[in-house]
C-alpha atoms as a PDB file:
ATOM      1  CA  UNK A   1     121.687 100.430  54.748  1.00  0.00           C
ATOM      2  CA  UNK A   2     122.697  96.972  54.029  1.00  0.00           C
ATOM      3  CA  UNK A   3     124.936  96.142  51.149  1.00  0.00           C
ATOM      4  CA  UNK A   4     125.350  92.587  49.875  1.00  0.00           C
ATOM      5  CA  UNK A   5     128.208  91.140  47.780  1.00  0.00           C
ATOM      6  CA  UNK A   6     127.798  88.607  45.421  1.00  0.00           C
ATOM      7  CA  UNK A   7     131.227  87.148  43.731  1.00  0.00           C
ATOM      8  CA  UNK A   8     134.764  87.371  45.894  1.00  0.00           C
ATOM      9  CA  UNK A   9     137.244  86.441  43.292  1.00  0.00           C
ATOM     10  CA  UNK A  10     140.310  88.282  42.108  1.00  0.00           C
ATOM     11  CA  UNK A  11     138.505  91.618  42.081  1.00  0.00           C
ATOM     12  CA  UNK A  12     135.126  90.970  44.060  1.00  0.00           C
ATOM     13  CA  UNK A  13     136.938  90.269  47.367  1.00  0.00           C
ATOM     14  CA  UNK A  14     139.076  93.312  47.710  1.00  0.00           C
ATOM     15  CA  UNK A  15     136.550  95.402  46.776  1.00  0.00           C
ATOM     16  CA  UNK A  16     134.216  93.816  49.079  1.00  0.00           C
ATOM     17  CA  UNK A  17     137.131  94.300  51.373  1.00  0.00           C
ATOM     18  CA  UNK A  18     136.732  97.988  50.538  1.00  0.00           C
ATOM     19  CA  UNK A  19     133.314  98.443  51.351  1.00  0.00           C
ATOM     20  CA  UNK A  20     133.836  97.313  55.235  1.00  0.00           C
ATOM     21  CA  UNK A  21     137.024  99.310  55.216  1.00  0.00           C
ATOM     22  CA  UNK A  22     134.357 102.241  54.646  1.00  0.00           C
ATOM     23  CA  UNK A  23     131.848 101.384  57.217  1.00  0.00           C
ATOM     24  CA  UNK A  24     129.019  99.348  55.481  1.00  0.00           C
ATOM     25  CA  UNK A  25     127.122  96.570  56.597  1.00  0.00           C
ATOM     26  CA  UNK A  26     128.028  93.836  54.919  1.00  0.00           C
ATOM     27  CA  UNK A  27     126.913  90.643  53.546  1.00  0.00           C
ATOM     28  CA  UNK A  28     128.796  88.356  51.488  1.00  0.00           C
ATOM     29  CA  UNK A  29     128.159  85.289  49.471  1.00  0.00           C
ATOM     30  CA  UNK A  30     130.242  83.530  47.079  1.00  0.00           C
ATOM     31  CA  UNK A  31     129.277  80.062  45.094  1.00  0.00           C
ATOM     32  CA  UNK A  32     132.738  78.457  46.597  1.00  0.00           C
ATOM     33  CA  UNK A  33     132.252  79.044  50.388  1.00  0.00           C
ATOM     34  CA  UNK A  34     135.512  79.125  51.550  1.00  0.00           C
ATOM     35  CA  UNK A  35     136.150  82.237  49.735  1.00  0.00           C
ATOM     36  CA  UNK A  36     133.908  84.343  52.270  1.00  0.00           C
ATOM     37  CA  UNK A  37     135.981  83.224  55.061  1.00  0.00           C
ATOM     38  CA  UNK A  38     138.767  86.033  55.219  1.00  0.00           C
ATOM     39  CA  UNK A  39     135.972  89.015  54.974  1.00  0.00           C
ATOM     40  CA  UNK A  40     133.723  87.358  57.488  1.00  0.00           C
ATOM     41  CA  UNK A  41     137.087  87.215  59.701  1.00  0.00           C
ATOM     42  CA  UNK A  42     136.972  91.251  58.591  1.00  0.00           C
ATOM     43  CA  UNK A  43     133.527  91.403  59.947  1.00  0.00           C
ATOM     44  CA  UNK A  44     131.280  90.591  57.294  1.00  0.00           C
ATOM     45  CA  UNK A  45     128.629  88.577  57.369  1.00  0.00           C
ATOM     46  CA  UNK A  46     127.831  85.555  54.958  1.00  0.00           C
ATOM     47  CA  UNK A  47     124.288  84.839  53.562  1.00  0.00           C
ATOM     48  CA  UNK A  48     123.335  81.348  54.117  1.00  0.00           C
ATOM     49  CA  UNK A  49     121.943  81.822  50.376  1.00  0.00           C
ATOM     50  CA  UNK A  50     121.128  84.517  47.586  1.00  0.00           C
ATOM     51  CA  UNK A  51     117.477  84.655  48.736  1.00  0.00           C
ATOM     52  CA  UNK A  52     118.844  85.651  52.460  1.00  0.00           C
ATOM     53  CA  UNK A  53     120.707  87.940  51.075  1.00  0.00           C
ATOM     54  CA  UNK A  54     117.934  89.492  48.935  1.00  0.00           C
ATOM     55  CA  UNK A  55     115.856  90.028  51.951  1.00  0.00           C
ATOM     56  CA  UNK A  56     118.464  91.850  54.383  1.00  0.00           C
ATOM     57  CA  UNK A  57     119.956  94.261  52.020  1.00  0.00           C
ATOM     58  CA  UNK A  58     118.644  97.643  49.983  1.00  0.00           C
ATOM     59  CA  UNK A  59     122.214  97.480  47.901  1.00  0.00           C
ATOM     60  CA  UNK A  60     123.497  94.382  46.498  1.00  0.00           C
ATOM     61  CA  UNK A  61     126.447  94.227  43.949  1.00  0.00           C
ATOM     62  CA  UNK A  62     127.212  91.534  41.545  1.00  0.00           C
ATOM     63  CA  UNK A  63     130.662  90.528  40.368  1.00  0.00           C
ATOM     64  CA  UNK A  64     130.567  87.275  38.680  1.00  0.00           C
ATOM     65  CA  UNK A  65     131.582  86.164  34.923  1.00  0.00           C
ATOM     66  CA  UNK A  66     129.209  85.965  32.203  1.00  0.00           C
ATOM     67  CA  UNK A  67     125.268  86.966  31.504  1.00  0.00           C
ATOM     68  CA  UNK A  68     123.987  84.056  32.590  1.00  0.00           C
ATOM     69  CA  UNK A  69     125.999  84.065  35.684  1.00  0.00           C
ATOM     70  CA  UNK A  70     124.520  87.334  36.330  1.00  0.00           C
ATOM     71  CA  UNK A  71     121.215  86.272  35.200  1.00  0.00           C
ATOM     72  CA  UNK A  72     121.609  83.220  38.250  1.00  0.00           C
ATOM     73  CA  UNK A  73     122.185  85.402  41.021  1.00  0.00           C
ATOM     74  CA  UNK A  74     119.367  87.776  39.655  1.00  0.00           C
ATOM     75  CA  UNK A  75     116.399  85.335  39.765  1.00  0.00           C
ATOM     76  CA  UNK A  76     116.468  84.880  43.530  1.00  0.00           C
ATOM     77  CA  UNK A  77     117.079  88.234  44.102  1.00  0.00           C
ATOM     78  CA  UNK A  78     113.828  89.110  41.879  1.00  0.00           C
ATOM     79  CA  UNK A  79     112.211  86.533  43.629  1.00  0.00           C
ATOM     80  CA  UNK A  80     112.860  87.289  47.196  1.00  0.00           C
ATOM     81  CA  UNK A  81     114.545  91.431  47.410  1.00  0.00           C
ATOM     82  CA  UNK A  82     113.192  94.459  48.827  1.00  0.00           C
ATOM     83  CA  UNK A  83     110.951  96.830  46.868  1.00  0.00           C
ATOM     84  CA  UNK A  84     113.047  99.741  45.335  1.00  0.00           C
ATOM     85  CA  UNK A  85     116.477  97.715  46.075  1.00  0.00           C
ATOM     86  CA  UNK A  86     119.188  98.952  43.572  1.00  0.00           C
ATOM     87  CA  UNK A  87     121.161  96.350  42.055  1.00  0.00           C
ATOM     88  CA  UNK A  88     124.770  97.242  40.372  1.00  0.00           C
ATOM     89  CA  UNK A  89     126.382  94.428  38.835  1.00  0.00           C
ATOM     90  CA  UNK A  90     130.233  94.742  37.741  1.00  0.00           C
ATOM     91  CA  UNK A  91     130.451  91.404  35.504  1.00  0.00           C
ATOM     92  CA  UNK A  92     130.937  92.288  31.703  1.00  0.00           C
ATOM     93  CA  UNK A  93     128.337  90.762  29.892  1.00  0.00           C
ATOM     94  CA  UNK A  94     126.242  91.300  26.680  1.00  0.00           C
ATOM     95  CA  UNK A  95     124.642  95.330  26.796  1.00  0.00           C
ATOM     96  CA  UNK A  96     121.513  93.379  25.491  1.00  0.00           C
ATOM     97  CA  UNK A  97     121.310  90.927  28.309  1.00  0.00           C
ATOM     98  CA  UNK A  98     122.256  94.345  30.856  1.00  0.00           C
ATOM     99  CA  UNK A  99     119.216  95.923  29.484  1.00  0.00           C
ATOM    100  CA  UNK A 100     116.580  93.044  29.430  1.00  0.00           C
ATOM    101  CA  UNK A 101     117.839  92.743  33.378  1.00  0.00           C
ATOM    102  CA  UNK A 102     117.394  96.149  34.062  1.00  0.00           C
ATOM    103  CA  UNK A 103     113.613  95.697  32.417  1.00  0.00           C
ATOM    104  CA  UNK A 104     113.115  92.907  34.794  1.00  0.00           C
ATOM    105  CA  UNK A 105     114.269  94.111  37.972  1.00  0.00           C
ATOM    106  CA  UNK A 106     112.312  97.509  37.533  1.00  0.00           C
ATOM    107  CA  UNK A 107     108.808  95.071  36.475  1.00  0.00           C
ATOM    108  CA  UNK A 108     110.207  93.658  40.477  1.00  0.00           C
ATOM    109  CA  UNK A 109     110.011  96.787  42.184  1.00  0.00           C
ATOM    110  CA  UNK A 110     113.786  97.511  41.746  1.00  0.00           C
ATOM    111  CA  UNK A 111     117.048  99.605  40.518  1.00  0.00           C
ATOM    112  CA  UNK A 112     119.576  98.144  38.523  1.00  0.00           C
ATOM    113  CA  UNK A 113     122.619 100.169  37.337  1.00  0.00           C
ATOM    114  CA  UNK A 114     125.743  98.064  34.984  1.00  0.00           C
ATOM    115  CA  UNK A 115     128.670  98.851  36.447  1.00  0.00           C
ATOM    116  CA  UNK A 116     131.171  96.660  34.465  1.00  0.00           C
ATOM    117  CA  UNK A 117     135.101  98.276  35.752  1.00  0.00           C
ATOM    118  CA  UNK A 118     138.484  98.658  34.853  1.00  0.00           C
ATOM    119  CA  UNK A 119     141.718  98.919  36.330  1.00  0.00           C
ATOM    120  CA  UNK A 120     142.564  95.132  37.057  1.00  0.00           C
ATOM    121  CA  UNK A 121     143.198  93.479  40.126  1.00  0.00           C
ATOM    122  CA  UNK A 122     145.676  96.162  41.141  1.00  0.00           C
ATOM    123  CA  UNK A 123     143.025  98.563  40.898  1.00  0.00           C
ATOM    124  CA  UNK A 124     140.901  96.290  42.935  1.00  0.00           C
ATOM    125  CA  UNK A 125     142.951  95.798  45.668  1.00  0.00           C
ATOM    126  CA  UNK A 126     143.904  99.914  45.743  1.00  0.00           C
ATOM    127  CA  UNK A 127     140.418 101.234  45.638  1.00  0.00           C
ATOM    128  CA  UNK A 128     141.442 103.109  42.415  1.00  0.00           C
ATOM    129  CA  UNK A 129     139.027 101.217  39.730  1.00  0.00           C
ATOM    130  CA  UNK A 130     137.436 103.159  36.727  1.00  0.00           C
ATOM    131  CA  UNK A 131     133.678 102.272  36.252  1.00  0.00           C
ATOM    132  CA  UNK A 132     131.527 102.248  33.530  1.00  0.00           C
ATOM    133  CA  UNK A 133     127.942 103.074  34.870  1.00  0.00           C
ATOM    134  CA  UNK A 134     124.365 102.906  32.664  1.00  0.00           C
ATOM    135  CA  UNK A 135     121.188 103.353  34.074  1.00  0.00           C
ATOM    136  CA  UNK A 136     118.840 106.077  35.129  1.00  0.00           C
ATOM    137  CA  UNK A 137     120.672 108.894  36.249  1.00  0.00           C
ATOM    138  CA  UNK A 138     119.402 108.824  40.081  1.00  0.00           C
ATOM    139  CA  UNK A 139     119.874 105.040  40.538  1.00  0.00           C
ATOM    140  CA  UNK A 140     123.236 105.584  38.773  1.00  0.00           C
ATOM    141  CA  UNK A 141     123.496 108.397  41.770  1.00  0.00           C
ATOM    142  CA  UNK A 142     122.859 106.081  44.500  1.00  0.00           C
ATOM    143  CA  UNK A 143     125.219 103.701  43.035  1.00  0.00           C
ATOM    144  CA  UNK A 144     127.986 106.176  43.289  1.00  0.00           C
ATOM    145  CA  UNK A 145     128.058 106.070  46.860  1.00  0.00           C
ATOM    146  CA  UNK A 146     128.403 102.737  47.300  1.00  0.00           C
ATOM    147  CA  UNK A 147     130.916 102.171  44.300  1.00  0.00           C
ATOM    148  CA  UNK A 148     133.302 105.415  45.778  1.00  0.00           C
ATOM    149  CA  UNK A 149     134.847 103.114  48.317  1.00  0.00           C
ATOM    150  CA  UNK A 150     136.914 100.967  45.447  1.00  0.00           C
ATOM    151  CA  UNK A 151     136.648 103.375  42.773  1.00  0.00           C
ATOM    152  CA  UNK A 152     138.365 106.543  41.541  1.00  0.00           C
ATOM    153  CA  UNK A 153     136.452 107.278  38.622  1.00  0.00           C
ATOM    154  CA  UNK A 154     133.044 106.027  38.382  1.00  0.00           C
ATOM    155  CA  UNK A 155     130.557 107.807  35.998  1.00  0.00           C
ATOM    156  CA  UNK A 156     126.857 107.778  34.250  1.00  0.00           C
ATOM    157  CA  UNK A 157     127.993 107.028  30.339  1.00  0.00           C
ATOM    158  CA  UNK A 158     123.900 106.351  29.527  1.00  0.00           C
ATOM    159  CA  UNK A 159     121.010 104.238  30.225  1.00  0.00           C
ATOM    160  CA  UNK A 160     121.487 100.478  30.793  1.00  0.00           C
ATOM    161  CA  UNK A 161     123.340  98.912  28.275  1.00  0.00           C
ATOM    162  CA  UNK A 162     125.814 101.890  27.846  1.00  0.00           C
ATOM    163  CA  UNK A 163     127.645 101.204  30.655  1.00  0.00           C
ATOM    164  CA  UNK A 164     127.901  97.509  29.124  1.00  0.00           C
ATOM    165  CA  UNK A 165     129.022  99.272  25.696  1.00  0.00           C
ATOM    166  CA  UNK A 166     131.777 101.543  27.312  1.00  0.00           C
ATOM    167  CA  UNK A 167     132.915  98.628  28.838  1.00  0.00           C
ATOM    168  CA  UNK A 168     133.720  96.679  25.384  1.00  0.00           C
ATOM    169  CA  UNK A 169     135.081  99.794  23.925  1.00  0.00           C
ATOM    170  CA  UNK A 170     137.642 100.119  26.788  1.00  0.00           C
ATOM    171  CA  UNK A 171     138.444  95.694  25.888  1.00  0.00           C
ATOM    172  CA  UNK A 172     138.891  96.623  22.529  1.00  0.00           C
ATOM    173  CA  UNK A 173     141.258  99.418  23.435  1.00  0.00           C
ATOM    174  CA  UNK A 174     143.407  96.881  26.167  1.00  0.00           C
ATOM    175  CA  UNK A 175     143.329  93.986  24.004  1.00  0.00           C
ATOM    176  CA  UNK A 176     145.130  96.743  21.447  1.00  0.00           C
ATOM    177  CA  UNK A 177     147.608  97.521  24.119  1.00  0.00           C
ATOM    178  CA  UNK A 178     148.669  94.325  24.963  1.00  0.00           C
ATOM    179  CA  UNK A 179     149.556  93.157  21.771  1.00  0.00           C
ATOM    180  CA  UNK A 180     151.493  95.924  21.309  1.00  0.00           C
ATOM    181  CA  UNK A 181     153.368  95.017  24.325  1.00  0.00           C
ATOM    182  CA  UNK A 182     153.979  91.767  23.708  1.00  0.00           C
ATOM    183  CA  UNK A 183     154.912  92.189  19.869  1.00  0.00           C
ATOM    184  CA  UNK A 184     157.603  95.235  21.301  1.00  0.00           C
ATOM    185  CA  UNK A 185     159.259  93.249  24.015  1.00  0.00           C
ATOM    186  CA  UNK A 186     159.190  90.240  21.656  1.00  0.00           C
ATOM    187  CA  UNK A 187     160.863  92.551  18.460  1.00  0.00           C
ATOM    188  CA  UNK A 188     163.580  93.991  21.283  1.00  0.00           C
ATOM    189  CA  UNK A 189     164.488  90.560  22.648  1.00  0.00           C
ATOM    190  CA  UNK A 190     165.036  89.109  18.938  1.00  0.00           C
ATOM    191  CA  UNK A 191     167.087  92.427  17.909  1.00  0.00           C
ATOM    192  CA  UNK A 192     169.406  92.033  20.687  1.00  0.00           C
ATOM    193  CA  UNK A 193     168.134  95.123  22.552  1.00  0.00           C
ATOM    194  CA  UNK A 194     167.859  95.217  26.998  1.00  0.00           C
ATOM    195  CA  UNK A 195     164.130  94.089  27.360  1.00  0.00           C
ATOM    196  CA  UNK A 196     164.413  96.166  30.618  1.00  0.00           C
ATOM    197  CA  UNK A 197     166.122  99.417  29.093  1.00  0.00           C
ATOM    198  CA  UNK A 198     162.990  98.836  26.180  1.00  0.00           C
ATOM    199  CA  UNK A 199     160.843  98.328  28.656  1.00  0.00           C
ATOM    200  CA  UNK A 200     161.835 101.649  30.155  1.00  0.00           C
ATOM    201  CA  UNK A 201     162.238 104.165  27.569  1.00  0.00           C
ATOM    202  CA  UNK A 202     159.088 103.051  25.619  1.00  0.00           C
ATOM    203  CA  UNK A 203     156.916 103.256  28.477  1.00  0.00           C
ATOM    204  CA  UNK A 204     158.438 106.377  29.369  1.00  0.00           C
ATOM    205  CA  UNK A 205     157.033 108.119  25.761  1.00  0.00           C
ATOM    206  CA  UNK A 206     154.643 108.263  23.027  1.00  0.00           C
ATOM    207  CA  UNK A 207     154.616 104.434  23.089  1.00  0.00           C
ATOM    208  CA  UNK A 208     153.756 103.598  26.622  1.00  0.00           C
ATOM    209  CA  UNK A 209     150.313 102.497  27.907  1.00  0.00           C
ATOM    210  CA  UNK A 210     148.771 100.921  30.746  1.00  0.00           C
ATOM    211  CA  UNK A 211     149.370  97.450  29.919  1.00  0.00           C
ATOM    212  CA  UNK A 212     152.981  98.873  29.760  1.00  0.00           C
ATOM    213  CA  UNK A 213     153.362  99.807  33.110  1.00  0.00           C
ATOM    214  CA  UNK A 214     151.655  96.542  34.580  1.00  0.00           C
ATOM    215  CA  UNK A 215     152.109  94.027  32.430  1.00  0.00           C
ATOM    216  CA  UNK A 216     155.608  94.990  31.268  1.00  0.00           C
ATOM    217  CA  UNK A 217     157.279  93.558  34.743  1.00  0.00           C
ATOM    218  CA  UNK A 218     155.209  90.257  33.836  1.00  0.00           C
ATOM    219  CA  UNK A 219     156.646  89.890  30.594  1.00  0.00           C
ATOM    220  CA  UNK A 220     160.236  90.467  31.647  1.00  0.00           C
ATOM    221  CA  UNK A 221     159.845  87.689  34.332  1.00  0.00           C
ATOM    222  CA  UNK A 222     157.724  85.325  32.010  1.00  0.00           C
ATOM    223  CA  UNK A 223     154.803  85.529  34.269  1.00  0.00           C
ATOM    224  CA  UNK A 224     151.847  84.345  33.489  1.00  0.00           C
ATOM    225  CA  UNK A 225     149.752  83.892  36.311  1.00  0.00           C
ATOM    226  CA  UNK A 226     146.519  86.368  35.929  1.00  0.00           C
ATOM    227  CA  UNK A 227     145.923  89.177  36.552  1.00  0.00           C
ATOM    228  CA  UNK A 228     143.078  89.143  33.800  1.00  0.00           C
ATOM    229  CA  UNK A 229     143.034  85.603  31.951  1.00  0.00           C
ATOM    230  CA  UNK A 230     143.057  84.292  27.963  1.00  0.00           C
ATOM    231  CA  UNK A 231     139.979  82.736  28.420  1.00  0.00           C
ATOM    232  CA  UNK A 232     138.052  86.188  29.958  1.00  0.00           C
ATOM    233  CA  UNK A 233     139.470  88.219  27.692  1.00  0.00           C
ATOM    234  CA  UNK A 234     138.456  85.711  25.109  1.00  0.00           C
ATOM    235  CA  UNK A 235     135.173  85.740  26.505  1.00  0.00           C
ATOM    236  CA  UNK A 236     134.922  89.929  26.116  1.00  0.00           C
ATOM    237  CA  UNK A 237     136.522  89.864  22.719  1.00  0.00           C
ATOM    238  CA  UNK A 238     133.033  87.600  22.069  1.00  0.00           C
ATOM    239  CA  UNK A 239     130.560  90.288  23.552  1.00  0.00           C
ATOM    240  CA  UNK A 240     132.466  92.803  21.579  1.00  0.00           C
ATOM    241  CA  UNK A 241     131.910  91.138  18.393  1.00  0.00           C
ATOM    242  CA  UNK A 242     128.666  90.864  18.649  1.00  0.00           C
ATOM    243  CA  UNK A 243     128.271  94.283  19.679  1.00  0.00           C
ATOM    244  CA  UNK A 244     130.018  95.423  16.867  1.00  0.00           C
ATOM    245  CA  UNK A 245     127.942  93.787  14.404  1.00  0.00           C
ATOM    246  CA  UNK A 246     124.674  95.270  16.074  1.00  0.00           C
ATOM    247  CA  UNK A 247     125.945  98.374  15.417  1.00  0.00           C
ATOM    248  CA  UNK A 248     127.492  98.102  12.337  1.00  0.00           C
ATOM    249  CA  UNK A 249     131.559  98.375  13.294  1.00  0.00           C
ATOM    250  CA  UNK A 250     134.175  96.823  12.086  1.00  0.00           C
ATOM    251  CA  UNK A 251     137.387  95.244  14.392  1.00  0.00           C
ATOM    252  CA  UNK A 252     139.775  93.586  12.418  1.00  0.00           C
ATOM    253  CA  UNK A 253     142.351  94.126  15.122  1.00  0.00           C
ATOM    254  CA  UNK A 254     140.160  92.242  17.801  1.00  0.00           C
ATOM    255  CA  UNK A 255     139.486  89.195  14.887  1.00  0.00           C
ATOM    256  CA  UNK A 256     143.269  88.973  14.892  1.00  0.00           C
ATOM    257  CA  UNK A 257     144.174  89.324  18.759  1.00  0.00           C
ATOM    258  CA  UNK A 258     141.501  87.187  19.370  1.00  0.00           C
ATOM    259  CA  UNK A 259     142.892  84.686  16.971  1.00  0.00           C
ATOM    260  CA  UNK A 260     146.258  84.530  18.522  1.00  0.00           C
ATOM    261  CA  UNK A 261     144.780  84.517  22.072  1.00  0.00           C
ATOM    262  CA  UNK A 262     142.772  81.602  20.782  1.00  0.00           C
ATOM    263  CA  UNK A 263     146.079  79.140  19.875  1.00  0.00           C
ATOM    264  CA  UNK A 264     147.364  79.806  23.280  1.00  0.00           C
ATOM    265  CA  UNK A 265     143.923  78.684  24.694  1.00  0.00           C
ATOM    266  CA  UNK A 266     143.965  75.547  22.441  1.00  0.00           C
ATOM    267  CA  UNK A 267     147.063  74.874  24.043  1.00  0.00           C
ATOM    268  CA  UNK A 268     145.224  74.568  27.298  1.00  0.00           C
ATOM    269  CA  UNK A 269     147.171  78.079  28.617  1.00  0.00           C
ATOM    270  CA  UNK A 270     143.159  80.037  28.852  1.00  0.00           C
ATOM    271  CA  UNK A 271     144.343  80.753  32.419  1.00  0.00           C
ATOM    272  CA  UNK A 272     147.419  82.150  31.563  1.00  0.00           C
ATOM    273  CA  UNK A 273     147.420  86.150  31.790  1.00  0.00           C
ATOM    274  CA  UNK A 274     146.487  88.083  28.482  1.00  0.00           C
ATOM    275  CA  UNK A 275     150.581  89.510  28.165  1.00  0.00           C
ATOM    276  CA  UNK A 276     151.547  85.643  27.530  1.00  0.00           C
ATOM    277  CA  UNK A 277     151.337  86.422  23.824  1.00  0.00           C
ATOM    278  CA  UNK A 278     154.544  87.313  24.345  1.00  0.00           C
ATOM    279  CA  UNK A 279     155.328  83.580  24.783  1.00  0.00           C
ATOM    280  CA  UNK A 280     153.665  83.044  21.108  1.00  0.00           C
ATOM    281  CA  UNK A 281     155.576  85.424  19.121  1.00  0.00           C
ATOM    282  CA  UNK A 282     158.954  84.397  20.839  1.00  0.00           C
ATOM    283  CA  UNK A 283     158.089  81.106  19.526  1.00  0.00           C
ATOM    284  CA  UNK A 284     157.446  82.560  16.170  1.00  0.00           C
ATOM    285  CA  UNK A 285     153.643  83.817  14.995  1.00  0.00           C
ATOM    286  CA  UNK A 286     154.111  81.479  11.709  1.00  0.00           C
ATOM    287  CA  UNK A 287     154.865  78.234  13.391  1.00  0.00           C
END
């Protein structure tokens, strides 16, 4: 079976780069050309356009920003794709807008299954991503064995939507994380303590976390390059708002670390990797 691959940016490619690793057919497209050039060199092929691409493959995977990014790429593949082709798209967007394109693609004749993921580019580029899957159970199946060439943990959480859902619960949980990194190294650094030795020793106990362990060598060197940007994780704090309100929760702690995300945007820093709020509170959080 074909599989096609929509989106080859920081985590699309390597996980595109997975699925030939693995043996797949593959066919790639990407709205900036040049970035198919290294897999086709791999031995993929690149669709001339999305409705080529709808018409040669049974599998096609989506990894691309926001809902109506994924709602783009959708309409030719409604349009144009095989009958009973499954669909999994990795973007995070809305669970609403996951579950009115599930509704359309099985009106089409096809599967969809959100997949949104986790484990950042690292995880892309290891194969060792955790994803969030909604759907009906035997799409959500079919999806697994594509998805098991870049992932180490994929599983069914619920119909479509859920997937969507898990996916802003697990934001809500890193955007925690990082601001307790940042507000750490920035309290260590101020009381005269080794950032590295902190670094160490807090990661090593009760205190560490993920965002510890990969985004604690950023913040030592002051790097900012992404990784996973302001601006996206600006853009996920917003789907998890609204989420929350549908279902009646309350996150104070986002409304804050999206506020403080939002001066270094401002600033014109929305590219700058989410552990540059380290930057903000040396500068002082009252300035």
């Amino acid at each position: 079976m074909t599989v096609g691959f929509i989106g080859l940016g920081t985590m699309g490619a390597p996980m595109a780069g997975h699925l030939l690793k693995a043996g797949r057919d593959l066919v790639v497209w990407n709205r900036t050309p040049g970035k198919t050039d290294e897999l086709k060199a791999a031995g993929a092929r690149v669709a001339n356009s999305l409705e080529d691409m709808a018409w040669d493959c049974g599998v096609i995977c989506i990894c691309v920003n926001r809902s109506e990014d994924v709602e783009e790429c959708l309409k030719p593949i409604w349009d144009k794709g095989q009958n009973n082709a499954l669909i999994i798209d990795h973007s995070t967007i809305a669970p609403e807008a996951a579950r009115r394109f599930s509704a359309e693609s099985y009106r089409r004749g096809m599967r969809f299954v959100d997949a949104p993921l986790t484990g950042g580019s690292m995880g892309a580029k290891n194969g060792t991503l955790t994803i969030f899957m909604g759907g009906e159970e035997a799409d959500v199946a079919k999806a697994s064995g594509i998805v098991e060439a870049y992932a180490k943990n994929a599983q069914w959480v619920g119909l479509s939507g859920q997937g969507q859902m898990m996916k802003l619960a697990n934001q809500i949980a890193v955007g925690a994380s990082v601001l307790g990194l940042c507000e750490t190294m920035a309290f260590a650094e101020k009381a005269g303590l080794n950032k590295q030795q902190a670094l160490e020793m807090i990661g090593s106990g009760a205190g560490g976390s993920w965002a510890f362990n990969n985004y604690g060598p950023k913040v030592l060197a002051e790097d900012w390059s992404p990784g996973f940007s302001i601006k996206n994780q600006r853009k996920d704090f917003g789907y998890c708002k609204d989420a929350a309100a549908q279902v009646h929760a309350d996150l104070p702690g986002i409304e804050m670390i999206d506020a403080l995300m939002k001066r270094l945007d401002d600033e014109g820093h929305g590219e700058w990797a989410t552990c540059s709020l380290y930057e903000l509170y040396m500068r002082g959080i009252t300035n």
